[in-house]
Protein backbone atom coordinates (compact mmCIF):
# COMPACT_ATOMS: atom_id res chain seq x y z
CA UNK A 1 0.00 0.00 0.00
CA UNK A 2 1.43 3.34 -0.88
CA UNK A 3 0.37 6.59 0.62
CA UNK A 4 2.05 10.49 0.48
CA UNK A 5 3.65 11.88 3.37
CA UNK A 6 1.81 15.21 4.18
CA UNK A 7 4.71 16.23 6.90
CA UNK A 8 7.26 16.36 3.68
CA UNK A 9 7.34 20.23 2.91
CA UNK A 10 9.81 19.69 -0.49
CA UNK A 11 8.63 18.10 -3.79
CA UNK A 12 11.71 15.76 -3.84
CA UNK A 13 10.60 14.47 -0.42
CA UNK A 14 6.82 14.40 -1.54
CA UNK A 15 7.70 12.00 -4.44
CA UNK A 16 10.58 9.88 -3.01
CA UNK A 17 7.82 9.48 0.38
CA UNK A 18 4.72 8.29 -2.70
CA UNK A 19 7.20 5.13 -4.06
CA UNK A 20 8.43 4.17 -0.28
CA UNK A 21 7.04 0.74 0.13
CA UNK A 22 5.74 1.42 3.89
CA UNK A 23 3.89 -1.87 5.82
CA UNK A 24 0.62 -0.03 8.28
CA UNK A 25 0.25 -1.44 11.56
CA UNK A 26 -2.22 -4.34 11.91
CA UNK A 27 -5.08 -4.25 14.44
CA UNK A 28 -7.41 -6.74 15.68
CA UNK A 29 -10.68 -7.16 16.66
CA UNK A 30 -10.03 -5.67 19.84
CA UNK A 31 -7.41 -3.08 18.45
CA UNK A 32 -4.69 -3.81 19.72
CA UNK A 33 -1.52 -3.44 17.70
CA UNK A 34 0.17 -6.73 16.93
CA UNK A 35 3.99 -6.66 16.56
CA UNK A 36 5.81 -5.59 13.35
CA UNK A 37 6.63 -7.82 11.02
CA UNK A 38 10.66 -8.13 9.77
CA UNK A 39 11.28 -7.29 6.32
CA UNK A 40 13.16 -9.48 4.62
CA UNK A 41 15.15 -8.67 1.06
CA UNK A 42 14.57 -11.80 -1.11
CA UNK A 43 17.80 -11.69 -3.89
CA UNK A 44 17.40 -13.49 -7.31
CA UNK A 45 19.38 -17.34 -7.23
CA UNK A 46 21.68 -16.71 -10.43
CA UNK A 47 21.09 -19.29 -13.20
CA UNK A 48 23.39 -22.12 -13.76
CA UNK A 49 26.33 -22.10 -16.16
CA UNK A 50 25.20 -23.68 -19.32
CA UNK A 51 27.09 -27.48 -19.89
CA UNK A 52 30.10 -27.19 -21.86
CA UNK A 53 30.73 -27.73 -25.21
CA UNK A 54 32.42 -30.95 -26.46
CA UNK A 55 35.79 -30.84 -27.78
CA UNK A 56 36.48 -31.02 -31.16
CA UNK A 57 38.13 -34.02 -30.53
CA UNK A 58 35.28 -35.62 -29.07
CA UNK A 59 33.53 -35.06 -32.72
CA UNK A 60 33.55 -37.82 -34.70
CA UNK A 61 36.20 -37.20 -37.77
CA UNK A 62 34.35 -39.19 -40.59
CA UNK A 63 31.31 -37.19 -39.59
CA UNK A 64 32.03 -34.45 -42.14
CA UNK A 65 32.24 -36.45 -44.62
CA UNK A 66 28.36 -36.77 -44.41
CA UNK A 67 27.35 -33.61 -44.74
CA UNK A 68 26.58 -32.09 -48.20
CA UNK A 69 29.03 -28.64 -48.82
CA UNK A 70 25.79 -27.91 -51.21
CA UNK A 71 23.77 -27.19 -48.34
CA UNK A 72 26.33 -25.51 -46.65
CA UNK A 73 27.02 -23.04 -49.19
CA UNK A 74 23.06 -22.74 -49.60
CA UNK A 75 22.89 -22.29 -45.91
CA UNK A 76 25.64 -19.19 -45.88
CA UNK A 77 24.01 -17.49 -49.06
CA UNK A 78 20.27 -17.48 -48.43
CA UNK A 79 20.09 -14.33 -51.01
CA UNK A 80 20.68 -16.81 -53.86
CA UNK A 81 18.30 -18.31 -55.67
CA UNK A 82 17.12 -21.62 -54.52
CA UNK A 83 18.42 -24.62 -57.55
CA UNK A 84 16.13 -27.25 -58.53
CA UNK A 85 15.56 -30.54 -57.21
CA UNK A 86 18.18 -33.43 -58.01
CA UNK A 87 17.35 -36.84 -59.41
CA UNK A 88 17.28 -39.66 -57.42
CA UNK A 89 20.70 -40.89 -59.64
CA UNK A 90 22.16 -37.45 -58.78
CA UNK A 91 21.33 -37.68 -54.83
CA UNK A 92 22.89 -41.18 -54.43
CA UNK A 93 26.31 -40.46 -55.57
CA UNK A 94 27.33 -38.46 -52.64
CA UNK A 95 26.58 -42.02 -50.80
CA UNK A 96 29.23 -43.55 -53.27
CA UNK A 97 32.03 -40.95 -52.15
CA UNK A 98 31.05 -41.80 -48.49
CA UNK A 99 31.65 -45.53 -48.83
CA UNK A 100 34.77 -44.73 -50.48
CA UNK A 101 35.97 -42.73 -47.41
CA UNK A 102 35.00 -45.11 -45.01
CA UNK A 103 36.63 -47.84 -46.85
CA UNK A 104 39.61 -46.14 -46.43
CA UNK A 105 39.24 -45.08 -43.06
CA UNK A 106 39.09 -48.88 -42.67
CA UNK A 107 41.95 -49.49 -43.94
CA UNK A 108 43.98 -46.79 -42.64
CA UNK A 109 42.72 -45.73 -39.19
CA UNK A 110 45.44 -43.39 -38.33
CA UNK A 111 45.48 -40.65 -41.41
CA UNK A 112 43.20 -37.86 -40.54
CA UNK A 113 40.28 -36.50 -42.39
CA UNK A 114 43.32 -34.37 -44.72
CA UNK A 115 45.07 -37.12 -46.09
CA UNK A 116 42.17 -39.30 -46.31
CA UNK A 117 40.46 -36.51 -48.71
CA UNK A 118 44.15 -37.07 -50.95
CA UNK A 119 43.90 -40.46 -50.51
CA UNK A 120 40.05 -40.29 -52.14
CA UNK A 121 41.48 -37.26 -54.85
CA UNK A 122 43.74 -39.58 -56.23
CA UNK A 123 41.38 -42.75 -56.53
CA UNK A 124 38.60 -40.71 -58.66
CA UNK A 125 41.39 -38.70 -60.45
CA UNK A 126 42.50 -42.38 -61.68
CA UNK A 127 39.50 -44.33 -62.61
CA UNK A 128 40.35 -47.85 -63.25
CA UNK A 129 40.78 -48.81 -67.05
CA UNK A 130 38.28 -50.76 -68.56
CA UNK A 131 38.68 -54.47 -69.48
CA UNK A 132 40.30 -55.25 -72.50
CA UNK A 133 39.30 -58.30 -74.22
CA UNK A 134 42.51 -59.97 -75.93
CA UNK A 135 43.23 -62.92 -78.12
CA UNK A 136 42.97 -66.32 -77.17
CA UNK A 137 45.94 -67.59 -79.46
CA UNK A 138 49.44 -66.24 -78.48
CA UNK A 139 51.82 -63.90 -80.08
CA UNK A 140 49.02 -63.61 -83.18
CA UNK A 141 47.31 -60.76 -84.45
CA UNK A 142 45.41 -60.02 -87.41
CA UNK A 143 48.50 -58.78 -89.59
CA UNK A 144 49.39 -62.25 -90.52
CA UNK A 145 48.03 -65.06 -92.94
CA UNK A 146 47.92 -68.74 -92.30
CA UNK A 147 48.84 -71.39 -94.87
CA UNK A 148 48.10 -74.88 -93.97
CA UNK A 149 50.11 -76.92 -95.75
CA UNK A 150 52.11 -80.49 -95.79
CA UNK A 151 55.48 -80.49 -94.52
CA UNK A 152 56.96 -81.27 -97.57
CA UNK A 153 55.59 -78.20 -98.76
CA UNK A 154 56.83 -76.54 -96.14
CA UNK A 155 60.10 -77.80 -96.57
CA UNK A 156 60.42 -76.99 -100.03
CA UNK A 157 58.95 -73.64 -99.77
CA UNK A 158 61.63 -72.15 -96.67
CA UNK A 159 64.61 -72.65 -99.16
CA UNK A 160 64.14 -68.92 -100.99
CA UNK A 161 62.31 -67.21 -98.53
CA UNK A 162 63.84 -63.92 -99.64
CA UNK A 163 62.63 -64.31 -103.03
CA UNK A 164 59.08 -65.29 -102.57
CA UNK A 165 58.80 -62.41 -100.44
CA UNK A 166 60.12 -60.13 -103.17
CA UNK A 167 57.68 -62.10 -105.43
CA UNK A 168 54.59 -61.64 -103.83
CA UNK A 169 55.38 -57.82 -103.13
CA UNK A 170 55.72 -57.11 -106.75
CA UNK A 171 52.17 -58.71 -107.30
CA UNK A 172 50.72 -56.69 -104.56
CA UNK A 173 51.83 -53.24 -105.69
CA UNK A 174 50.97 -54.41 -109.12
CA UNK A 175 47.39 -54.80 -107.61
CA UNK A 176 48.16 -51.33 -106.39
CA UNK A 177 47.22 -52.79 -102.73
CA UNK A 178 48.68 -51.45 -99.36
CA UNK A 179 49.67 -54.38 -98.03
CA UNK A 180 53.27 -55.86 -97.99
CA UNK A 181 54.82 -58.61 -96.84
CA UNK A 182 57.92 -58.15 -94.08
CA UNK A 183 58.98 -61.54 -93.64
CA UNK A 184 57.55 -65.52 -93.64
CA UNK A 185 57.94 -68.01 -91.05
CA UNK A 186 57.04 -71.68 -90.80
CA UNK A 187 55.26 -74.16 -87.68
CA UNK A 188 54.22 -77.83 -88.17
CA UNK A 189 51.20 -76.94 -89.50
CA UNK A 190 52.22 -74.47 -92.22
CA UNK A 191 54.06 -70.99 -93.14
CA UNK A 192 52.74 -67.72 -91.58
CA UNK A 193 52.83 -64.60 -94.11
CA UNK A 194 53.66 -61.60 -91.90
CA UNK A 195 52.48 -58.34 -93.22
CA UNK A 196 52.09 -54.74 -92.62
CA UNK A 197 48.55 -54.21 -92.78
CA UNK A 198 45.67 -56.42 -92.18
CA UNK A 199 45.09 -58.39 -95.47
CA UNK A 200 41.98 -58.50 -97.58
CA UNK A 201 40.38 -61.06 -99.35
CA UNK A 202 41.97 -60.03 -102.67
CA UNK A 203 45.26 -59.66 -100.74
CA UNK A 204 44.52 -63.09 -100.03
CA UNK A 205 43.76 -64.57 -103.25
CA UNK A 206 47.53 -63.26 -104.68
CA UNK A 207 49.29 -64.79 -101.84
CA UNK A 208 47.40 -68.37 -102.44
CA UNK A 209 47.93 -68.04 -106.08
CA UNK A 210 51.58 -67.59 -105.50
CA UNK A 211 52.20 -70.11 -103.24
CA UNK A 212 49.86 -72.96 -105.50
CA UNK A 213 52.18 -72.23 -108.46
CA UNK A 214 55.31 -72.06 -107.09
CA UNK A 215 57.95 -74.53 -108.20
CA UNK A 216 57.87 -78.27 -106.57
CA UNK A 217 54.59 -77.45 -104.39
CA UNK A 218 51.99 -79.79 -104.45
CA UNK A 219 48.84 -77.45 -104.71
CA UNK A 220 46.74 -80.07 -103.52
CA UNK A 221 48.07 -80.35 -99.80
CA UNK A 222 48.09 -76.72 -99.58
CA UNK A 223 45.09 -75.12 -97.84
CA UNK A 224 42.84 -71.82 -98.34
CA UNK A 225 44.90 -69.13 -96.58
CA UNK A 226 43.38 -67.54 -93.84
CA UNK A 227 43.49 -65.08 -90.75
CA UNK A 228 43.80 -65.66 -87.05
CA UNK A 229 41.49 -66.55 -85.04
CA UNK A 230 40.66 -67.46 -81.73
CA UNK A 231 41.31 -70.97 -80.61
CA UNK A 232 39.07 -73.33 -78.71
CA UNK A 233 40.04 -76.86 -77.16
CA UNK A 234 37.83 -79.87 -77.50
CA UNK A 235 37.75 -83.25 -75.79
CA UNK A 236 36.94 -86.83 -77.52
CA UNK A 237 36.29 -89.90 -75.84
CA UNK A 238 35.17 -93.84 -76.43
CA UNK A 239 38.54 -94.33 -78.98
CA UNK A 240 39.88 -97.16 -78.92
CA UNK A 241 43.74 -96.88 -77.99
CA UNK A 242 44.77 -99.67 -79.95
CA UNK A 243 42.51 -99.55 -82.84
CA UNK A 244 43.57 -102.53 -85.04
CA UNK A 245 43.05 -106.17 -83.98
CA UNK A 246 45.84 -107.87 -82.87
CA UNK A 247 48.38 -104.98 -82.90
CA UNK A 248 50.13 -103.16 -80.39
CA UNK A 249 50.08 -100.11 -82.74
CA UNK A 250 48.71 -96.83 -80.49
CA UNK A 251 46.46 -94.35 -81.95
CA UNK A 252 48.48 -91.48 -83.21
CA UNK A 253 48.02 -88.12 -84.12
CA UNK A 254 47.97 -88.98 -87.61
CA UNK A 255 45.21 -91.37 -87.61
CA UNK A 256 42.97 -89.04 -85.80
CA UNK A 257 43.32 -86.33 -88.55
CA UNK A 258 42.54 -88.62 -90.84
CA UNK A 259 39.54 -89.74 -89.23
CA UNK A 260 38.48 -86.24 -88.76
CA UNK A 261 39.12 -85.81 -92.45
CA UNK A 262 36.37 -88.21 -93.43
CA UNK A 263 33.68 -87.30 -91.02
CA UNK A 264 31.62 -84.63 -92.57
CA UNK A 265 30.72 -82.81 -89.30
CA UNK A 266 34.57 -81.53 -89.48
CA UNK A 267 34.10 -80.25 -92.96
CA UNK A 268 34.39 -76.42 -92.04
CA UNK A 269 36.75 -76.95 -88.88
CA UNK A 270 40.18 -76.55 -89.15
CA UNK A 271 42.88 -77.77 -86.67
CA UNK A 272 44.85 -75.16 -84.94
CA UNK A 273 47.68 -78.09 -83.97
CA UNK A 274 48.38 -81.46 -83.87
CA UNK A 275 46.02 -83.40 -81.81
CA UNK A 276 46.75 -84.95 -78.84
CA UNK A 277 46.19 -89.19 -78.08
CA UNK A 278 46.18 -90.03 -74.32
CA UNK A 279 45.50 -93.18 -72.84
CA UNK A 280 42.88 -93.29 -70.30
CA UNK A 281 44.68 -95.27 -67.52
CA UNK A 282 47.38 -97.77 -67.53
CA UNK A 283 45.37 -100.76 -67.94
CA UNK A 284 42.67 -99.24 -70.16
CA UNK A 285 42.38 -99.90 -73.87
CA UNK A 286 40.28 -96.90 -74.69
CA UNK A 287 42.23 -93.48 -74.84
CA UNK A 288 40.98 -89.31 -74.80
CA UNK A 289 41.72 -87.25 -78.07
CA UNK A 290 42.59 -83.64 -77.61
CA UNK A 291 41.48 -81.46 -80.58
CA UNK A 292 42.24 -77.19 -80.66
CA UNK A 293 40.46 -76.03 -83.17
CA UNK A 294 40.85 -72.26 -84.91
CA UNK A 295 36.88 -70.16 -83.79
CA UNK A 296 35.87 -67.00 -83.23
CA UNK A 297 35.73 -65.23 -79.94
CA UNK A 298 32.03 -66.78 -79.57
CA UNK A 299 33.11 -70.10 -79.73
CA UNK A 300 30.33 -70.85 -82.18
CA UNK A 301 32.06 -73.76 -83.97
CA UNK A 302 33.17 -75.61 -80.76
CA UNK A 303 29.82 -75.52 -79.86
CA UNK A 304 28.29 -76.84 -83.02
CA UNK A 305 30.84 -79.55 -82.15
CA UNK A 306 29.73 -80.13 -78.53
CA UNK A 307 27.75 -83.73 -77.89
CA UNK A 308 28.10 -84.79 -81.62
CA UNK A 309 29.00 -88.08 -82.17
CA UNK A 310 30.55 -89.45 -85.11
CA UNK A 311 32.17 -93.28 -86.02
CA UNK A 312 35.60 -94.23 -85.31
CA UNK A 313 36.05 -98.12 -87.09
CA UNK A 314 33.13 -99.29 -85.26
CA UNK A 315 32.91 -97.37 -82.51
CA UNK A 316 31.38 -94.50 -81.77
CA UNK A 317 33.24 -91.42 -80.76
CA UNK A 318 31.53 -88.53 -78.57
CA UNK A 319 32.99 -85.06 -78.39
């Protein structure tokens, strides 16, 4: 309850009298004056110190690594203009990066979050190369032609290399083709024509017609020439090892061309080597045939070989 002082004679006394907070004296029923009651000054309890902050060290390290610096930079410039939404393809990637961090975070758990970032730089900076495909048959590319041929052909034919190289040359420019021969070699199974471009099948035809009419070559065991190919392997089985009655005589490589020869599922297969006879067990009579046979990178004539069968005497062979 405030009331004015009417003793104070100043006006500074008359208003600092009106806002002193003054307690009356209480009276009872039977007025009497009770006794004065103790003013007390009641101070504020000052508020608690917030918690502390955690250390940076108490952070987890590979935590910034989820957090998008688009939104960051988003968050700092509000002013901008706001982009449009992101695919789903373009919102996933950012989950790619992170797997790649923790990987190697993984594998490295002492490098901090600096050289991890270099590590991760260097790995996207050098994508891994795609898978090249190469050639099944060794140390043979498509610069070369292939001439099946006997091996008396073959020996006849390496005496004057030099000059059937100058030979066919002189043809080839008189054909007014690009491609020349550099040198010819020779394998058990024929002569290889080395040359400096990848061959045609006119370039062809003028190296078959030279080597048909050359001198003391029997046209007739030479075959068409062709390129390289791709080789595929193929196993025959239920041949007798010793194929004649009453002999000791082994199969042999040269039976089993022949035999292959007169079988008119082979008609369009050619043999990329000699094949190979092996007997099935000591005490067995019956033997496994090894065949590698020139395809292409399909492998569609090894399997328009698979589970044919075909007669061997009077057996029957299965491939």
């Amino acid at each position: 309850m405030f009331y004015t002082d009417n003793k104070s004679t100043t006006l500074r006394a008359k208003i600092l009298s009106k806002f002193t907070l003054r307690i009356p004296p209480t009276t009872n029923k039977n007025n009497k004056e009770t006794t004065k009651p103790i003013l007390v000054s009641i101070e504020k309890i000052p508020l608690l110190s917030p918690l502390p902050a955690k250390s940076k060290r108490e952070v987890n390290v590979i935590s910034k690594y989820f957090q998008n610096s688009k939104s960051s930079v988003e968050a700092k410039k509000p002013s901008e203009t706001k982009k449009p939404a992101i695919s789903y393809t373009q919102a996933s990637r950012p989950m790619t990066n992170t797997l790649e961090v923790l990987k190697i975070k993984e594998a490295f758990p002492a490098l901090n979050a600096k050289k991890i970032n270099q590590i991760n730089n260097i790995i996207k900076d050098n994508p891994k190369p795609k898978p090249h495909i190469q050639m099944t048959t060794k140390d043979l590319s498509k610069k070369q032609v292939i001439i099946p041929m006997s091996s008396d052909n073959i020996s006849v034919f390496m005496k004057n290399l030099s000059l059937h190289v100058t030979n066919i040359n002189r043809q080839l420019r008189n054909a007014k083709s690009e491609v020349l021969v550099d040198y010819i070699q020779s394998d058990p199974l024929g002569i290889t024509v080395i040359t400096n471009r990848v061959s045609q099948q006119s370039d062809l035809l003028i190296i078959d017609q030279y080597v048909k009419n050359s001198n003391n070559i029997n046209a007739l065991q030479v075959e068409e020439p062709r390129l390289p190919k791709s080789k595929s392997y193929l196993k025959i089985i239920s041949i007798l090892f010793y194929p004649h009655n009453n002999s000791q005589e082994h199969l042999t490589s040269s039976n089993i061309k022949m035999v292959l020869k007169q079988n008119q599922i082979f008609n369009n297969i050619t043999l990329a080597s000699k094949p190979r006879v092996i007997k099935v067990s000591p005490k067995s009579d019956m033997s496994i045939v090894w065949i590698d046979i020139w395809d292409v990178q399909s492998g569609s004539n090894a399997k328009m070989l698979i589970n044919r069968c075909f007669n061997v005497g009077r057996h029957i062979a299965t491939i």
